[in-house]
Protein backbone atom coordinates (compact mmCIF):
# COMPACT_ATOMS: atom_id res chain seq x y z
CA UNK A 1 91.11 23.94 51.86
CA UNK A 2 87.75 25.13 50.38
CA UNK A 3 85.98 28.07 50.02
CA UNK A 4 82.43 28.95 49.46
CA UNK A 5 81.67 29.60 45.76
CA UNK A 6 81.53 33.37 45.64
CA UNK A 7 79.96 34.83 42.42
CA UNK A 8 82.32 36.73 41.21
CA UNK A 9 84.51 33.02 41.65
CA UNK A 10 81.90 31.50 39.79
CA UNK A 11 82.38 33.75 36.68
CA UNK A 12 85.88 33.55 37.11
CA UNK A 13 85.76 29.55 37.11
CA UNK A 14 83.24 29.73 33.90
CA UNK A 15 86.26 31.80 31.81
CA UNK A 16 89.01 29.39 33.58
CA UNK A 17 87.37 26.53 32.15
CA UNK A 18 87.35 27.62 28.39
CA UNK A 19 91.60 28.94 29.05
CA UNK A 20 92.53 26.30 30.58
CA UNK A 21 91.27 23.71 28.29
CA UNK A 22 92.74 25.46 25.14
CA UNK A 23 96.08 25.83 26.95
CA UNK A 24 96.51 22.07 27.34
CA UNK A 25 95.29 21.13 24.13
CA UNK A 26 98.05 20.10 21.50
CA UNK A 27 98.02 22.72 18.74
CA UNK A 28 100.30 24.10 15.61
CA UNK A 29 102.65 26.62 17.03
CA UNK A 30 103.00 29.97 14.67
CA UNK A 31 106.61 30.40 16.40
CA UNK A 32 109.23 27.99 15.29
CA UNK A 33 110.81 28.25 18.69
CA UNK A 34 108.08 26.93 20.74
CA UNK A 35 108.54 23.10 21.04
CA UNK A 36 105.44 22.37 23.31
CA UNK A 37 102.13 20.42 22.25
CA UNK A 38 100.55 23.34 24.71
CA UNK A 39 99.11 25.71 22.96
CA UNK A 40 101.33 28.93 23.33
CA UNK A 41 100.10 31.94 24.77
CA UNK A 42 102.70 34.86 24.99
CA UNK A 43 100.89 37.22 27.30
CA UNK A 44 98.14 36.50 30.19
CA UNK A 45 94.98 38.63 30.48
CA UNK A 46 93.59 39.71 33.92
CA UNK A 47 89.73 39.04 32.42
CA UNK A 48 90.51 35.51 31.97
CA UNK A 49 91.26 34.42 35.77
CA UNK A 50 89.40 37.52 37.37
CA UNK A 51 85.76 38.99 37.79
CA UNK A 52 86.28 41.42 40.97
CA UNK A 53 86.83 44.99 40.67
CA UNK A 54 88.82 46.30 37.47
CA UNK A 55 92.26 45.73 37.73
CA UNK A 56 94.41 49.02 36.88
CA UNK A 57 97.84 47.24 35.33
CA UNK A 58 99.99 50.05 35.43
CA UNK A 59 99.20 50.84 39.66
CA UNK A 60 102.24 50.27 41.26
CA UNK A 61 100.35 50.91 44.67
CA UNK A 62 100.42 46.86 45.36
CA UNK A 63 104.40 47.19 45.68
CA UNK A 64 104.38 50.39 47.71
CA UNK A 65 102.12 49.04 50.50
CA UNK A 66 104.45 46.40 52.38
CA UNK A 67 101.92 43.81 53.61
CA UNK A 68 100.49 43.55 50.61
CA UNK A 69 103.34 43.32 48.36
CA UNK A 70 104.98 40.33 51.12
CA UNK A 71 101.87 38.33 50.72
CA UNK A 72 102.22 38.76 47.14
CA UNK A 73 105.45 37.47 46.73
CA UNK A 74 104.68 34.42 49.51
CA UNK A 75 101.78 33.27 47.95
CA UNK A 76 103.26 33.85 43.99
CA UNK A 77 106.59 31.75 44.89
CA UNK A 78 105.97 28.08 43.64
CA UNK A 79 107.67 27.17 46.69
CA UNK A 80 104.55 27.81 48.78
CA UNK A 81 102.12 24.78 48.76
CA UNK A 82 98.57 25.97 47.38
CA UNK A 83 96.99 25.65 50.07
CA UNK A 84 99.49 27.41 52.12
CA UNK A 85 98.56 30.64 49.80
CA UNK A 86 94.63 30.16 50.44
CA UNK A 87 95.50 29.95 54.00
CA UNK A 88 97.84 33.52 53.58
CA UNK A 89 94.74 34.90 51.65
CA UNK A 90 92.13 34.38 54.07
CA UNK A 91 94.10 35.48 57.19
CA UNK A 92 95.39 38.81 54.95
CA UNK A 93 91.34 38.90 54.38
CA UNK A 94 90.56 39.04 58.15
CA UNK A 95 93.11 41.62 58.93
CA UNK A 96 91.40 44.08 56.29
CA UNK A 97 87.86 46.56 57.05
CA UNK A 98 86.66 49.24 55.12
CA UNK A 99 88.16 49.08 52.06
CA UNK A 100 88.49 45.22 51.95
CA UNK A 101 87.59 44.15 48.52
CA UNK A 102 90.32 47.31 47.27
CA UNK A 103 93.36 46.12 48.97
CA UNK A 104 92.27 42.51 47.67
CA UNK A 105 91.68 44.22 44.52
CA UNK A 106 95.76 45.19 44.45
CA UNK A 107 96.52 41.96 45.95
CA UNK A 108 95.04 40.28 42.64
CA UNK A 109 97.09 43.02 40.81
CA UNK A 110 100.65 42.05 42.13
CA UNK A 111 99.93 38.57 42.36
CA UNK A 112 99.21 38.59 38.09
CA UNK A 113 102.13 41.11 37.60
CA UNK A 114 104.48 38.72 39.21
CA UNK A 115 103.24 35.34 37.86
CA UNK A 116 103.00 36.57 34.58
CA UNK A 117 106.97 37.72 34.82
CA UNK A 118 107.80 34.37 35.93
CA UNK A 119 105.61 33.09 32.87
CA UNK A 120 107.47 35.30 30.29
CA UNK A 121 110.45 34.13 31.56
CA UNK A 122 110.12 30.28 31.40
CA UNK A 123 108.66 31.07 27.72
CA UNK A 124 111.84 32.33 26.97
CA UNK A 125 113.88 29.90 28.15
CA UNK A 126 112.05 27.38 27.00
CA UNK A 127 112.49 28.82 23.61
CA UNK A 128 116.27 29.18 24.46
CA UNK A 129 116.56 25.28 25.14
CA UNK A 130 114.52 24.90 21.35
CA UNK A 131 116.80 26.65 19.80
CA UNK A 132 120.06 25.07 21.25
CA UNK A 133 118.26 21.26 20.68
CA UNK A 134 118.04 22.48 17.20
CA UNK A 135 121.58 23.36 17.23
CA UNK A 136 121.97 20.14 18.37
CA UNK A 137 120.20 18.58 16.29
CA UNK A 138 122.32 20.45 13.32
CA UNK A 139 125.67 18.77 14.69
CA UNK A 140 124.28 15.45 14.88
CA UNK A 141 123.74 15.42 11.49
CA UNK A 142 126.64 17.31 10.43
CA UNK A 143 128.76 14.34 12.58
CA UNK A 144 127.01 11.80 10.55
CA UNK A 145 127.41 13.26 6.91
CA UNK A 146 131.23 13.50 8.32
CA UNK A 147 131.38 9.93 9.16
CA UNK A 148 129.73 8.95 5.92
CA UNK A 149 132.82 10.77 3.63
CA UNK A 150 135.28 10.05 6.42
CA UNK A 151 138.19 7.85 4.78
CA UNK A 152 137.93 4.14 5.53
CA UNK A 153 141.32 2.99 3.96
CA UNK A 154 142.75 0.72 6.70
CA UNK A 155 145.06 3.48 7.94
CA UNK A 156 145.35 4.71 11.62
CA UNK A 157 144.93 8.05 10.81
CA UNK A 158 141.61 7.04 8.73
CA UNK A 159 140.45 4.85 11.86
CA UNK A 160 141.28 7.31 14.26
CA UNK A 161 139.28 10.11 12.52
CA UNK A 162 136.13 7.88 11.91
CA UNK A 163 136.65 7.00 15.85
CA UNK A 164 136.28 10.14 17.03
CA UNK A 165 133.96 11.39 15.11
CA UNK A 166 131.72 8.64 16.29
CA UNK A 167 132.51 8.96 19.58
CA UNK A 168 131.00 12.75 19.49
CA UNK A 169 127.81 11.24 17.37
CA UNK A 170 127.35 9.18 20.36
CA UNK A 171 127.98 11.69 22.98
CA UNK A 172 125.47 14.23 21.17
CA UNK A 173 122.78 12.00 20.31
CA UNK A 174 122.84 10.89 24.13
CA UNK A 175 122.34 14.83 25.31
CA UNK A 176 119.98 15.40 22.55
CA UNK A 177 118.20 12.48 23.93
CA UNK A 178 118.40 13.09 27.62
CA UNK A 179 116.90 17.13 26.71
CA UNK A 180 114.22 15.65 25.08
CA UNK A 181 113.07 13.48 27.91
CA UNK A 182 113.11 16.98 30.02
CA UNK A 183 111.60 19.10 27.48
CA UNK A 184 107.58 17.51 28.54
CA UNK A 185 108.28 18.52 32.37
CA UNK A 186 109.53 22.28 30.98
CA UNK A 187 106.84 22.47 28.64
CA UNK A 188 104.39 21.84 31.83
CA UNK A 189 105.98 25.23 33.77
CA UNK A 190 103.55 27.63 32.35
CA UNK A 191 100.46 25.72 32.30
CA UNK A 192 101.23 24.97 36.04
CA UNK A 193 101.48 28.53 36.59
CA UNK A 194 98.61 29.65 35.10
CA UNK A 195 96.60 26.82 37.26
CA UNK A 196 99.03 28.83 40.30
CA UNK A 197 97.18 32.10 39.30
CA UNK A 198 93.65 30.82 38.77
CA UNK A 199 93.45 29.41 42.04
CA UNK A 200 94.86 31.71 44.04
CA UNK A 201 92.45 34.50 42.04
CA UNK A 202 89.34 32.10 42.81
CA UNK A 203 90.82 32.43 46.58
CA UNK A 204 91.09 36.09 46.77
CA UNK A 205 87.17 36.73 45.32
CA UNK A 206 86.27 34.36 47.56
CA UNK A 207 86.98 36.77 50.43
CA UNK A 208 85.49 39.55 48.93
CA UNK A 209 82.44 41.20 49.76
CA UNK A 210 80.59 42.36 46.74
């Protein structure tokens, strides 16, 4: 669903451009728990997705007014198609008069509160699954010094031992392997979120009148 380009959208889409492109770009993490080629970011700013009305961060007002704070969490839930929240936007839009672009205003507000939770939180578990891959990592190489000074003299108890311990070599190595291949869809989470708020942002200005 489109929307006329509103100005305050258009600014909006200028800053977008410039986060969104650094985001994706593959860059030296300062924090040895971030395994990602995207860049990491460990807090959102409000100026860098929004060019309406100042944003007060510490209003809880969006939570105590009920229709705003259900749209909120509707339109923030990644289980709601895109275009489903543009849709939720624009009828919340035509339900509002005087004091439109204020309630939109605190619409903006919760929606960037909660999407920047969700962020923080798939940071840190993405940081938790780093840390346990290293961990993993460790064993695998701890099993394989093992094997290396395990006994090879012919005995059962000898061929036994080296047995086992490849058996958990293999076993390891084949999680360690199958994390990796889920660690580029993880690593995506936040960057699809931050798309999640831009566009919903661009949807709310859009209905604004100044």
């Amino acid at each position: 669903m489109s929307y006329p380009v509103h100005p305050l959208a258009a600014i909006a889409l200028a800053g977008a451009v410039v986060f969104f492109a650094g985001a994706a770009a593959a860059a030296v993490s300062e924090d040895p728990d971030w395994p990602c080629v995207q860049r990491l970011m460990p807090e959102l700013s409000p100026a860098t997705v929004w060019g309406g009305p100042p944003v007060d961060d510490g209003a809880p007002a969006w939570r105590e007014t009920p229709a705003i704070r259900d749209l909120v969490l509707r339109i923030a839930s990644r289980r709601t198609a895109l275009e489903d929240g543009e849709k939720a936007i624009a009828a919340f839009a035509g339900t509002l008069g005087a004091g439109k672009d204020a309630m939109l205003t605190m619409v903006f507000a919760g929606l960037f509160t909660t999407i920047d939770q969700q962020r923080s939180r798939l940071i840190s578990g993405i940081k938790r699954y780093a840390r346990g891959q290293r961990r993993l990592a460790s064993r695998i190489r701890q099993r394989t010094a093992d094997l290396g000074a395990a006994p090879a003299d012919g005995t059962p108890d000898g061929a036994a031992r080296r047995r086992q311990l490849r058996e958990r070599q293999v076993w390891d190595t084949r999680i360690f392997e199958e994390r990796e291949r889920s660690l580029k869809a993880l690593c995506e989470q936040p960057v699809l979120l931050e798309q999640r708020l831009f566009i919903l942002a661009r949807a709310i200005m859009a209905q604004m009148d100044e």
